[in-house]
PDB file of N, CA and C in Angstrom:
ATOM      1  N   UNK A   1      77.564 146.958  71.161  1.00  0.00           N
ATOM      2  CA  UNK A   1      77.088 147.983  70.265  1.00  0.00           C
ATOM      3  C   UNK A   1      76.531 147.332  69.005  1.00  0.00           C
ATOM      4  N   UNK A   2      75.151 147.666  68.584  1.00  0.00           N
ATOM      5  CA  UNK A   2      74.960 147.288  67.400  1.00  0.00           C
ATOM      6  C   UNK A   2      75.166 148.318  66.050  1.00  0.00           C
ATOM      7  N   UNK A   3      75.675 147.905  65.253  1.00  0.00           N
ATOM      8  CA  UNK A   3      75.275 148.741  64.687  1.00  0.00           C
ATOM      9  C   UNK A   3      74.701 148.520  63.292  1.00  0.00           C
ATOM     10  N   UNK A   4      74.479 150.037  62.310  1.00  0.00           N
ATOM     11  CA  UNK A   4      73.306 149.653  61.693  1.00  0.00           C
ATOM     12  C   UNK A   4      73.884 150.941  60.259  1.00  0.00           C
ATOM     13  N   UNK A   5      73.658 150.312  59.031  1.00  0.00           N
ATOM     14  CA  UNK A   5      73.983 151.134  58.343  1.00  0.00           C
ATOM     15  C   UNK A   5      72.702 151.838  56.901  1.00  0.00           C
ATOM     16  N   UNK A   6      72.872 153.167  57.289  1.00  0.00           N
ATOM     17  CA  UNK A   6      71.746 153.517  56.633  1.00  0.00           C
ATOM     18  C   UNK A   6      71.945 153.703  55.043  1.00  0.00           C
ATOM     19  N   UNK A   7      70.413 154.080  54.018  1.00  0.00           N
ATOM     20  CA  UNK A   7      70.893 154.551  52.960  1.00  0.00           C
ATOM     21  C   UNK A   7      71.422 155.691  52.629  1.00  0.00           C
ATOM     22  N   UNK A   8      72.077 156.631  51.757  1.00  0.00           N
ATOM     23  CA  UNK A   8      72.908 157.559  51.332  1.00  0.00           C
ATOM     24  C   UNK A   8      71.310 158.699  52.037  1.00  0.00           C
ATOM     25  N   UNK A   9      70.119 158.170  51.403  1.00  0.00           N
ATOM     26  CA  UNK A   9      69.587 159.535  51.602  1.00  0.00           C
ATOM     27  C   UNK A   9      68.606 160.080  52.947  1.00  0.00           C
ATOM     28  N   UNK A  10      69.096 158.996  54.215  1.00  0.00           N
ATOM     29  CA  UNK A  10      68.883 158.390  55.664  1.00  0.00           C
ATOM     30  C   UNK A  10      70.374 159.739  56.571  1.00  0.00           C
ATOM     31  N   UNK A  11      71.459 158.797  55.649  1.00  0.00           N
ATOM     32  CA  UNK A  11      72.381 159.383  56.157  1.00  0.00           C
ATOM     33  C   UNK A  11      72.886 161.122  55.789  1.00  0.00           C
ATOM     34  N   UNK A  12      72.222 161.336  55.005  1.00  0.00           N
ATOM     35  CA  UNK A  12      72.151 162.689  54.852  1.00  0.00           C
ATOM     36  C   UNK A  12      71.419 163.414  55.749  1.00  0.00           C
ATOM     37  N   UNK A  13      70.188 163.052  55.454  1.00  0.00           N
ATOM     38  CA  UNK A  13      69.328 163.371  56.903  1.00  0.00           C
ATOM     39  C   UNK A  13      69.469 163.683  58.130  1.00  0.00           C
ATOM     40  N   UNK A  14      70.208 162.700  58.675  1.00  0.00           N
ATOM     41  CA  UNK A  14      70.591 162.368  60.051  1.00  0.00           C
ATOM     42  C   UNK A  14      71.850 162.742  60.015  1.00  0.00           C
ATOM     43  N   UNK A  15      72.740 163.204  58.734  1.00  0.00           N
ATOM     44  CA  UNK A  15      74.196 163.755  59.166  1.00  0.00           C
ATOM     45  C   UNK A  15      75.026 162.728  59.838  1.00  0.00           C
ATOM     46  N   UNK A  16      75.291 161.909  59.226  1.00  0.00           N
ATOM     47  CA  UNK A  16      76.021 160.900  59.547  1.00  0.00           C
ATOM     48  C   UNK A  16      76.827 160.467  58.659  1.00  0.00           C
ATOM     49  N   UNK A  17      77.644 159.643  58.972  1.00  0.00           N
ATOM     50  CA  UNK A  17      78.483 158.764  57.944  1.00  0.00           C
ATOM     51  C   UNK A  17      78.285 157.101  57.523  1.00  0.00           C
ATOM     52  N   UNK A  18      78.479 156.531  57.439  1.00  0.00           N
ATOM     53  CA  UNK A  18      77.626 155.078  56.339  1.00  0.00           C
ATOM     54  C   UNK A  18      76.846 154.271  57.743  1.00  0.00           C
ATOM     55  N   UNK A  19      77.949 154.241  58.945  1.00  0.00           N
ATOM     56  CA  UNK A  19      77.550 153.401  60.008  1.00  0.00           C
ATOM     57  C   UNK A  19      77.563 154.137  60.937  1.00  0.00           C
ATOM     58  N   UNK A  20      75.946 153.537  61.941  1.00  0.00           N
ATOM     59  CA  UNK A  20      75.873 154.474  63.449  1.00  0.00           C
ATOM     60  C   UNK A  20      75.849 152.851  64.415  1.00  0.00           C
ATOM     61  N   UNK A  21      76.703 153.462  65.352  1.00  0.00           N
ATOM     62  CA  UNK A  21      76.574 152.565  66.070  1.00  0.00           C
ATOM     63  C   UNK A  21      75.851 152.885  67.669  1.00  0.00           C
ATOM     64  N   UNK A  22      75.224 151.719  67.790  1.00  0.00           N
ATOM     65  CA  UNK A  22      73.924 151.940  68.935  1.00  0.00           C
ATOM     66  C   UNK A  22      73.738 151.492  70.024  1.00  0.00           C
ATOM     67  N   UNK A  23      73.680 151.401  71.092  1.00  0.00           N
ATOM     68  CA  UNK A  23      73.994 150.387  72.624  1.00  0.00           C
ATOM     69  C   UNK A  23      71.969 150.278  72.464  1.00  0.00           C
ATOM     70  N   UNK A  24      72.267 149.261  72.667  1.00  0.00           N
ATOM     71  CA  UNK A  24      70.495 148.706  72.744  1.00  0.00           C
ATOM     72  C   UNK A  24      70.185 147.802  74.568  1.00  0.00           C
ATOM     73  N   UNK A  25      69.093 148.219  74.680  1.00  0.00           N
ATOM     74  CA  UNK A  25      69.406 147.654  76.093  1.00  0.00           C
ATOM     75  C   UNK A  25      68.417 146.793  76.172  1.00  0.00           C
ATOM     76  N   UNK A  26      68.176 145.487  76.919  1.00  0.00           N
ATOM     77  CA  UNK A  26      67.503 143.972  76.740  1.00  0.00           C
ATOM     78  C   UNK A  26      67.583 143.607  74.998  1.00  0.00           C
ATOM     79  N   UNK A  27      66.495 143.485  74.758  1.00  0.00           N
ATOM     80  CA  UNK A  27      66.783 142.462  73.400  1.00  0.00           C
ATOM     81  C   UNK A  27      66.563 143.314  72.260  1.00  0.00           C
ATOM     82  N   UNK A  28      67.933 142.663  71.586  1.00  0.00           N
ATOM     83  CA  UNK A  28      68.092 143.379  70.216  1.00  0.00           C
ATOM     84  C   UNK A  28      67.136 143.073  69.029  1.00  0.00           C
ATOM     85  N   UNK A  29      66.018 143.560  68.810  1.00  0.00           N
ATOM     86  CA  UNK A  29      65.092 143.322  67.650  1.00  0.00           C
ATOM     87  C   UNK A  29      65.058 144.524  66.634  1.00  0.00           C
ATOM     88  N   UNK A  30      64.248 144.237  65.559  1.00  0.00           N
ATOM     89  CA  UNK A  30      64.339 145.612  65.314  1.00  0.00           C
ATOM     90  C   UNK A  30      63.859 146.661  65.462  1.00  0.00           C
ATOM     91  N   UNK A  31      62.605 146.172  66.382  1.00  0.00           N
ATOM     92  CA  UNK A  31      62.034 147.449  67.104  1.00  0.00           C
ATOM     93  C   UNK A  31      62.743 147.795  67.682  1.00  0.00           C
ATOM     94  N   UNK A  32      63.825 147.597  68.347  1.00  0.00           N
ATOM     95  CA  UNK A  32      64.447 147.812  69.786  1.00  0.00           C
ATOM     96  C   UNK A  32      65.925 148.920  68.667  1.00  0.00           C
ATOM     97  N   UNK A  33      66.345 148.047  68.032  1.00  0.00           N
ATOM     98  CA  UNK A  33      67.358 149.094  67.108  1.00  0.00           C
ATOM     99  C   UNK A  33      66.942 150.232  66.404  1.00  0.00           C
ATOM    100  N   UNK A  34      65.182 150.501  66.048  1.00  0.00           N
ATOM    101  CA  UNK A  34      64.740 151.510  65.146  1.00  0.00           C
ATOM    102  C   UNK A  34      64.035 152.494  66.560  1.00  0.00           C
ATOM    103  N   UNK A  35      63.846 151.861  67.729  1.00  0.00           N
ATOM    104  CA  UNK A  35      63.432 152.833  68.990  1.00  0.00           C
ATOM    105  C   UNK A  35      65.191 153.761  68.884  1.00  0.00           C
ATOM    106  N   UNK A  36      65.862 153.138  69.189  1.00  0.00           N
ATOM    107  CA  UNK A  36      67.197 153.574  69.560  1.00  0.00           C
ATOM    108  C   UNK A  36      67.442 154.587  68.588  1.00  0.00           C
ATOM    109  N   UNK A  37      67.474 154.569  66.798  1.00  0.00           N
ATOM    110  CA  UNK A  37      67.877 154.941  66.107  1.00  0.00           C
ATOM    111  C   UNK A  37      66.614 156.139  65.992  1.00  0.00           C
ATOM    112  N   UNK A  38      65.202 156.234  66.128  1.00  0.00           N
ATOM    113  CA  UNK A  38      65.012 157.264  65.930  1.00  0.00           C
ATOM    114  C   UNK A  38      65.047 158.227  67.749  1.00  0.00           C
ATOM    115  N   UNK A  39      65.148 157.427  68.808  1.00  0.00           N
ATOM    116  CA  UNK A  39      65.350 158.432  69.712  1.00  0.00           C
ATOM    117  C   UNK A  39      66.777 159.176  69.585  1.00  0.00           C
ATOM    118  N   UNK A  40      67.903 158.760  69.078  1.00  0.00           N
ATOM    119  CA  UNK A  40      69.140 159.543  68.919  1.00  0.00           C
ATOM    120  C   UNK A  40      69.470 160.336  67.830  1.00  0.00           C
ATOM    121  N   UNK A  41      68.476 159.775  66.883  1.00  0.00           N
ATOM    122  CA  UNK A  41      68.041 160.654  65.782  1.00  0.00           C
ATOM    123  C   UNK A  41      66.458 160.805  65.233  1.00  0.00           C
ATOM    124  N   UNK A  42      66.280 162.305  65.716  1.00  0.00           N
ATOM    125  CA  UNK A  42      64.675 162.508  66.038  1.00  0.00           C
ATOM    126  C   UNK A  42      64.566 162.852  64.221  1.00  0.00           C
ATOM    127  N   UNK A  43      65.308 163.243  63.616  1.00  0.00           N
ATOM    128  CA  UNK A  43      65.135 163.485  62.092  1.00  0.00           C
ATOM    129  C   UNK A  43      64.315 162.167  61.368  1.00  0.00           C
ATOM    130  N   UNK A  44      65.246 161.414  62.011  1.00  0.00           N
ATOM    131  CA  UNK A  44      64.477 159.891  61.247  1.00  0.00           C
ATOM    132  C   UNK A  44      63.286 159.397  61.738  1.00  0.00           C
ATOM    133  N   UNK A  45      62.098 160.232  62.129  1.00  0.00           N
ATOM    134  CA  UNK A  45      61.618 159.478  63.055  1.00  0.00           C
ATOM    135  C   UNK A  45      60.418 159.659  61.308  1.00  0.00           C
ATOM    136  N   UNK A  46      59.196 158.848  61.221  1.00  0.00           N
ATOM    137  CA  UNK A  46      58.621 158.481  59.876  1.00  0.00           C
ATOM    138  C   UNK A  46      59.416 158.546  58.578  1.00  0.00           C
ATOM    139  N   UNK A  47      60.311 158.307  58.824  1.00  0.00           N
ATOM    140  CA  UNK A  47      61.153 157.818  57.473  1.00  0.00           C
ATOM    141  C   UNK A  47      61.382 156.616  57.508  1.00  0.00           C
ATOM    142  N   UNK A  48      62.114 155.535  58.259  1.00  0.00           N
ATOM    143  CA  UNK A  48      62.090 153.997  58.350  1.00  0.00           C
ATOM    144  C   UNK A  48      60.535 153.350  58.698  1.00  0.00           C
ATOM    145  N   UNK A  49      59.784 154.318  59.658  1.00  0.00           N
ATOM    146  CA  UNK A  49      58.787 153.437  60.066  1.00  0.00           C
ATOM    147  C   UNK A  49      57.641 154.515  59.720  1.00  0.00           C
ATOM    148  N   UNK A  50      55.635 154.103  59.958  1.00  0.00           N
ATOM    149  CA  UNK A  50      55.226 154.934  59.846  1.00  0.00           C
ATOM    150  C   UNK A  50      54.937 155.527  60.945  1.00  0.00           C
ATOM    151  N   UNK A  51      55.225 156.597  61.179  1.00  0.00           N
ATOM    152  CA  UNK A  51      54.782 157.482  62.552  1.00  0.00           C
ATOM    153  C   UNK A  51      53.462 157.232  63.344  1.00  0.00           C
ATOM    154  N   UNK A  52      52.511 156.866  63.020  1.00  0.00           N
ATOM    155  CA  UNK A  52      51.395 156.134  63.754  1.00  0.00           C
ATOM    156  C   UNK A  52      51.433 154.041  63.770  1.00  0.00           C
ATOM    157  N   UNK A  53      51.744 153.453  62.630  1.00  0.00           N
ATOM    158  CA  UNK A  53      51.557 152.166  62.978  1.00  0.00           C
ATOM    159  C   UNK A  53      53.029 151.747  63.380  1.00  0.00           C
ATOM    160  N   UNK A  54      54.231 152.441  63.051  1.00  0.00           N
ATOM    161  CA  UNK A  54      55.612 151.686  63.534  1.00  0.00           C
ATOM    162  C   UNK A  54      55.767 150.646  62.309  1.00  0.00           C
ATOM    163  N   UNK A  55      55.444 150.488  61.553  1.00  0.00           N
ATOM    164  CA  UNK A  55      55.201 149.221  60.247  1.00  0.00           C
ATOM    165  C   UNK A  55      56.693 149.974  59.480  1.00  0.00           C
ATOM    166  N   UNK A  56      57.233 149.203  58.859  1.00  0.00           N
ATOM    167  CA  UNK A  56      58.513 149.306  57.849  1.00  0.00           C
ATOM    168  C   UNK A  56      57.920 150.136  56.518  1.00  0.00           C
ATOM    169  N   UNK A  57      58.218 151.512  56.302  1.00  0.00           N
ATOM    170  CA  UNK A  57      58.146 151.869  54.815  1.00  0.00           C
ATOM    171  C   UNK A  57      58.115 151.184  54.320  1.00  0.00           C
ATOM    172  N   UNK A  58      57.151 151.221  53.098  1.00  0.00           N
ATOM    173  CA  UNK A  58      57.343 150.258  51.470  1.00  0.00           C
ATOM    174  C   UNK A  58      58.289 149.720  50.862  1.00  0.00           C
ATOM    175  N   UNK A  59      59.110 150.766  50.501  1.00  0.00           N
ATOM    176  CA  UNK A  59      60.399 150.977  49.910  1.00  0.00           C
ATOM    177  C   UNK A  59      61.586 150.933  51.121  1.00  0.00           C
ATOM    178  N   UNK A  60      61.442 150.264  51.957  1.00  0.00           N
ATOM    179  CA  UNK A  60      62.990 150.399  52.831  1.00  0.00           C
ATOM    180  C   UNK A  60      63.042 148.500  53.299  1.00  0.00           C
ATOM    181  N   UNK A  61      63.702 147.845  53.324  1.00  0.00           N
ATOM    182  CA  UNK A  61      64.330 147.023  53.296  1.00  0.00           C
ATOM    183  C   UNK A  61      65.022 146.410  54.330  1.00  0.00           C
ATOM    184  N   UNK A  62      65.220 145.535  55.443  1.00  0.00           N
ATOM    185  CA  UNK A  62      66.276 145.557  56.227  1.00  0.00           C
ATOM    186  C   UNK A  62      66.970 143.801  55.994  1.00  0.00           C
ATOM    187  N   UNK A  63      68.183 144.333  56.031  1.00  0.00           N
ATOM    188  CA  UNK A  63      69.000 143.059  55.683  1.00  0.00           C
ATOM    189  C   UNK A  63      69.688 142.743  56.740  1.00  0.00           C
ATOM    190  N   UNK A  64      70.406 141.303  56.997  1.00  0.00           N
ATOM    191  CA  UNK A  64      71.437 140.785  58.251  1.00  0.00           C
ATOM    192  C   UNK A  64      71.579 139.518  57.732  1.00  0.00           C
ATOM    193  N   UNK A  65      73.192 139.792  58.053  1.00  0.00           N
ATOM    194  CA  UNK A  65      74.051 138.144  58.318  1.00  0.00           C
ATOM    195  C   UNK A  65      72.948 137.494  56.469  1.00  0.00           C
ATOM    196  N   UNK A  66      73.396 138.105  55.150  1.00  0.00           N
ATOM    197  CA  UNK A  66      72.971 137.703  54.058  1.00  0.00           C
ATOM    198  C   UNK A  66      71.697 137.242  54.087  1.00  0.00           C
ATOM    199  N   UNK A  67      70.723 137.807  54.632  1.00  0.00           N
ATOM    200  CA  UNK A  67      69.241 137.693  55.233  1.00  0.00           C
ATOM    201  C   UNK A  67      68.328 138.512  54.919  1.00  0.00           C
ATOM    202  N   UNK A  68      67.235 138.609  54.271  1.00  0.00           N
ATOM    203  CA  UNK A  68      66.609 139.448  54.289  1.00  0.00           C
ATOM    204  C   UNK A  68      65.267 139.228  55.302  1.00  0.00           C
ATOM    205  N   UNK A  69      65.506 140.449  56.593  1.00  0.00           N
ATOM    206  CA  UNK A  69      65.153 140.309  57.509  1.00  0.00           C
ATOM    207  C   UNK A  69      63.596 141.384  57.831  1.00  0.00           C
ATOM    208  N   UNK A  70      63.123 141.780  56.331  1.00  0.00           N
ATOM    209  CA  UNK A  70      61.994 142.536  56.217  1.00  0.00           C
ATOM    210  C   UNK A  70      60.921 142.628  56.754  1.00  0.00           C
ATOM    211  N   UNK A  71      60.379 141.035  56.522  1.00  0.00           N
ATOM    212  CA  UNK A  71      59.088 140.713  56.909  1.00  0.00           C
ATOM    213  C   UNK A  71      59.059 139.788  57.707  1.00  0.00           C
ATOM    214  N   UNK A  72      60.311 139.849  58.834  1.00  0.00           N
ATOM    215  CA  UNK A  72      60.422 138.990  59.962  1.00  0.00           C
ATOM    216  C   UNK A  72      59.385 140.536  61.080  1.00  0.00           C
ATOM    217  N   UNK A  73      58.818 139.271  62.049  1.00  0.00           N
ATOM    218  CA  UNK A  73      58.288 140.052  63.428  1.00  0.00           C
ATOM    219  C   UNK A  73      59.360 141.200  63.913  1.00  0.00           C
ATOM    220  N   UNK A  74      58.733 142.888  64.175  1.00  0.00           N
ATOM    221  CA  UNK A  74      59.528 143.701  64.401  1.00  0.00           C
ATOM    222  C   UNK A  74      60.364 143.331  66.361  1.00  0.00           C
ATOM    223  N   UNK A  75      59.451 142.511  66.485  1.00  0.00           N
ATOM    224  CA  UNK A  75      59.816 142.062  68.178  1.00  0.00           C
ATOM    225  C   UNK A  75      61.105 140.499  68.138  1.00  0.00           C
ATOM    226  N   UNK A  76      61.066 140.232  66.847  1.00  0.00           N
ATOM    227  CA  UNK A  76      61.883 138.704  66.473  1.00  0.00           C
ATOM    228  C   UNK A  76      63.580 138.950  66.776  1.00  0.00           C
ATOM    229  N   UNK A  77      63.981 138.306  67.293  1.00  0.00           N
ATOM    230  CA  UNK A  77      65.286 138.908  68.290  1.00  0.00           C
ATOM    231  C   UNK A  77      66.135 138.510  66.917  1.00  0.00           C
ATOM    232  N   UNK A  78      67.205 139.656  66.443  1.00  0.00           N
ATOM    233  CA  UNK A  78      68.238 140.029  65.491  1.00  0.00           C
ATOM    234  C   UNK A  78      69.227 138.578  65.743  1.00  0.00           C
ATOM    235  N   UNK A  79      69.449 138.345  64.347  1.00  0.00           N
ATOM    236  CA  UNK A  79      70.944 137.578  64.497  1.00  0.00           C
ATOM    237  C   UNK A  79      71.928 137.750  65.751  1.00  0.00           C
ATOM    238  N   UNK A  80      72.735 137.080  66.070  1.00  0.00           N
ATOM    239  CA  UNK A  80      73.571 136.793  67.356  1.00  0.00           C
ATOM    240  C   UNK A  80      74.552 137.969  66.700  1.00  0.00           C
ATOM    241  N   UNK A  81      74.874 137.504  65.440  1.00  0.00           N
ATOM    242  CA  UNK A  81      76.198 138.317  65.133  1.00  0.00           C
ATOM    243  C   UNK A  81      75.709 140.150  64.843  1.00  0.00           C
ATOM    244  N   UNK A  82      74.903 140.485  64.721  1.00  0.00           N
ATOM    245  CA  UNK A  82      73.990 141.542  64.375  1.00  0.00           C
ATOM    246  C   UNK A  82      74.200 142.081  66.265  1.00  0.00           C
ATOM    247  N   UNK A  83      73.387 141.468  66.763  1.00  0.00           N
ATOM    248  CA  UNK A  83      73.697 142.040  68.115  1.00  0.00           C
ATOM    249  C   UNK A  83      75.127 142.584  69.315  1.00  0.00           C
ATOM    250  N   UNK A  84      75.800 141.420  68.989  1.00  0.00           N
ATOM    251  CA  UNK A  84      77.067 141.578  69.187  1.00  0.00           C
ATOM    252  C   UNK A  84      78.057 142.448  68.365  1.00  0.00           C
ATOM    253  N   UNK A  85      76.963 143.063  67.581  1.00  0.00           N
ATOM    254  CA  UNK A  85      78.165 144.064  66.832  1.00  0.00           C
ATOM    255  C   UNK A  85      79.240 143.618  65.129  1.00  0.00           C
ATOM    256  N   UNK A  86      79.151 141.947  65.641  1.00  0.00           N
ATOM    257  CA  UNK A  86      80.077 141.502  64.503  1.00  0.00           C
ATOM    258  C   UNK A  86      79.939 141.942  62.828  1.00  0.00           C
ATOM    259  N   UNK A  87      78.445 142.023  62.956  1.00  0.00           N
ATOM    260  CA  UNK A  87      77.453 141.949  61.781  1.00  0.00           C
ATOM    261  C   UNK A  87      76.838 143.426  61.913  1.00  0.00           C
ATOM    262  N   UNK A  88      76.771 144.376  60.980  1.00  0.00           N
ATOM    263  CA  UNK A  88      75.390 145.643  60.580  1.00  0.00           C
ATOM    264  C   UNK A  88      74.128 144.984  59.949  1.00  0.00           C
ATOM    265  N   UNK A  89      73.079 145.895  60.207  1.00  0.00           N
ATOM    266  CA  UNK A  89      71.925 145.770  60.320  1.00  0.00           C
ATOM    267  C   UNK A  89      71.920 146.746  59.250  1.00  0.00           C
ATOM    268  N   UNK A  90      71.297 146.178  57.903  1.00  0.00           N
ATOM    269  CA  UNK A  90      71.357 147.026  56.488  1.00  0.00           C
ATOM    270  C   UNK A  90      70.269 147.424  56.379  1.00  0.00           C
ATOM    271  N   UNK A  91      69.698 149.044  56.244  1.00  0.00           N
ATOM    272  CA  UNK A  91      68.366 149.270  55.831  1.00  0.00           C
ATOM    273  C   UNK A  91      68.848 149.887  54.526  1.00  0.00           C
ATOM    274  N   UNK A  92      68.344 149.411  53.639  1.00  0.00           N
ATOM    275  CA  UNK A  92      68.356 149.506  52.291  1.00  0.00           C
ATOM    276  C   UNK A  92      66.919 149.969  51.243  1.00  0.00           C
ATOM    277  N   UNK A  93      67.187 150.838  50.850  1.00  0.00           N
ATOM    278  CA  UNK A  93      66.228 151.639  49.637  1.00  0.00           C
ATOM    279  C   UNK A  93      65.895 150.054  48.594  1.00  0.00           C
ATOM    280  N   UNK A  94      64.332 150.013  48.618  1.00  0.00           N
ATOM    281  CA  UNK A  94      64.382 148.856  47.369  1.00  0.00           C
ATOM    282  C   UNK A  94      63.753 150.555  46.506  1.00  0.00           C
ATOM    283  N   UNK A  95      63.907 149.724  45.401  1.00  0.00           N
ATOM    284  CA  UNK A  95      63.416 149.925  43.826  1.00  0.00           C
ATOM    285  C   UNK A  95      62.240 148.932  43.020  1.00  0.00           C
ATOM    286  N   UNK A  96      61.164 150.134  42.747  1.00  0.00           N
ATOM    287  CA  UNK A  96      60.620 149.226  41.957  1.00  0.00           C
ATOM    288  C   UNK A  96      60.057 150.137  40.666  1.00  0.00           C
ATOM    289  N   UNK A  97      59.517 149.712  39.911  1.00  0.00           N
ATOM    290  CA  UNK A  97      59.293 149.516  38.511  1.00  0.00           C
ATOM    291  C   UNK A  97      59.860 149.026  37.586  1.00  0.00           C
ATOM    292  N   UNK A  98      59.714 149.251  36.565  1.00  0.00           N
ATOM    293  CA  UNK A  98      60.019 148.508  35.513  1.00  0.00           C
ATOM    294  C   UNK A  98      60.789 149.689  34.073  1.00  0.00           C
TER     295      UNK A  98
END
């Protein structure tokens, strides 16, 4: 099971609590965890990604194993410990201005 923990205003959305956990089947990337996460939750579907290119929102973030795993390839296979469950897969709200 991987699992994956969203931001406060993800998890409102989707009615959840901090962590969802996800059975991913062949390789754990993060396409493969954000297919999973918006087919079990159709609410989220253009909120992490954009609904026509699949590209990462501006403002959303994904972290692993003290990594920031953003602007890695969405096909680039997840940390070992991320897959196996040991480790969550952080999508995190950035902030910007000043």
């Amino acid at each position: 099971m991987v699992r994956v923990i969203l931001p406060p205003h993800l998890r409102t959305l989707a009615k959840v609590g901090s962590e969802v956990e996800l059975r991913i089947q062949g390789a754990v990337t993060q396409r493969s965890v954000l297919d999973a996460l918006e087919a079990r939750y159709p609410m989220l579907c253009g909120t992490i990604r954009d609904h026509s290119t699949k590209q990462r929102r501006p403002f959303l973030r994904f972290f692993a194993c003290q990594e920031d795993l953003s602007h890695d390839s969405p096909d680039a296979p997840l940390p070992q410990a991320v897959a196996s469950g040991a480790e969550p897969l952080l999508v995190l709200g950035a902030i910007a201005g000043g």
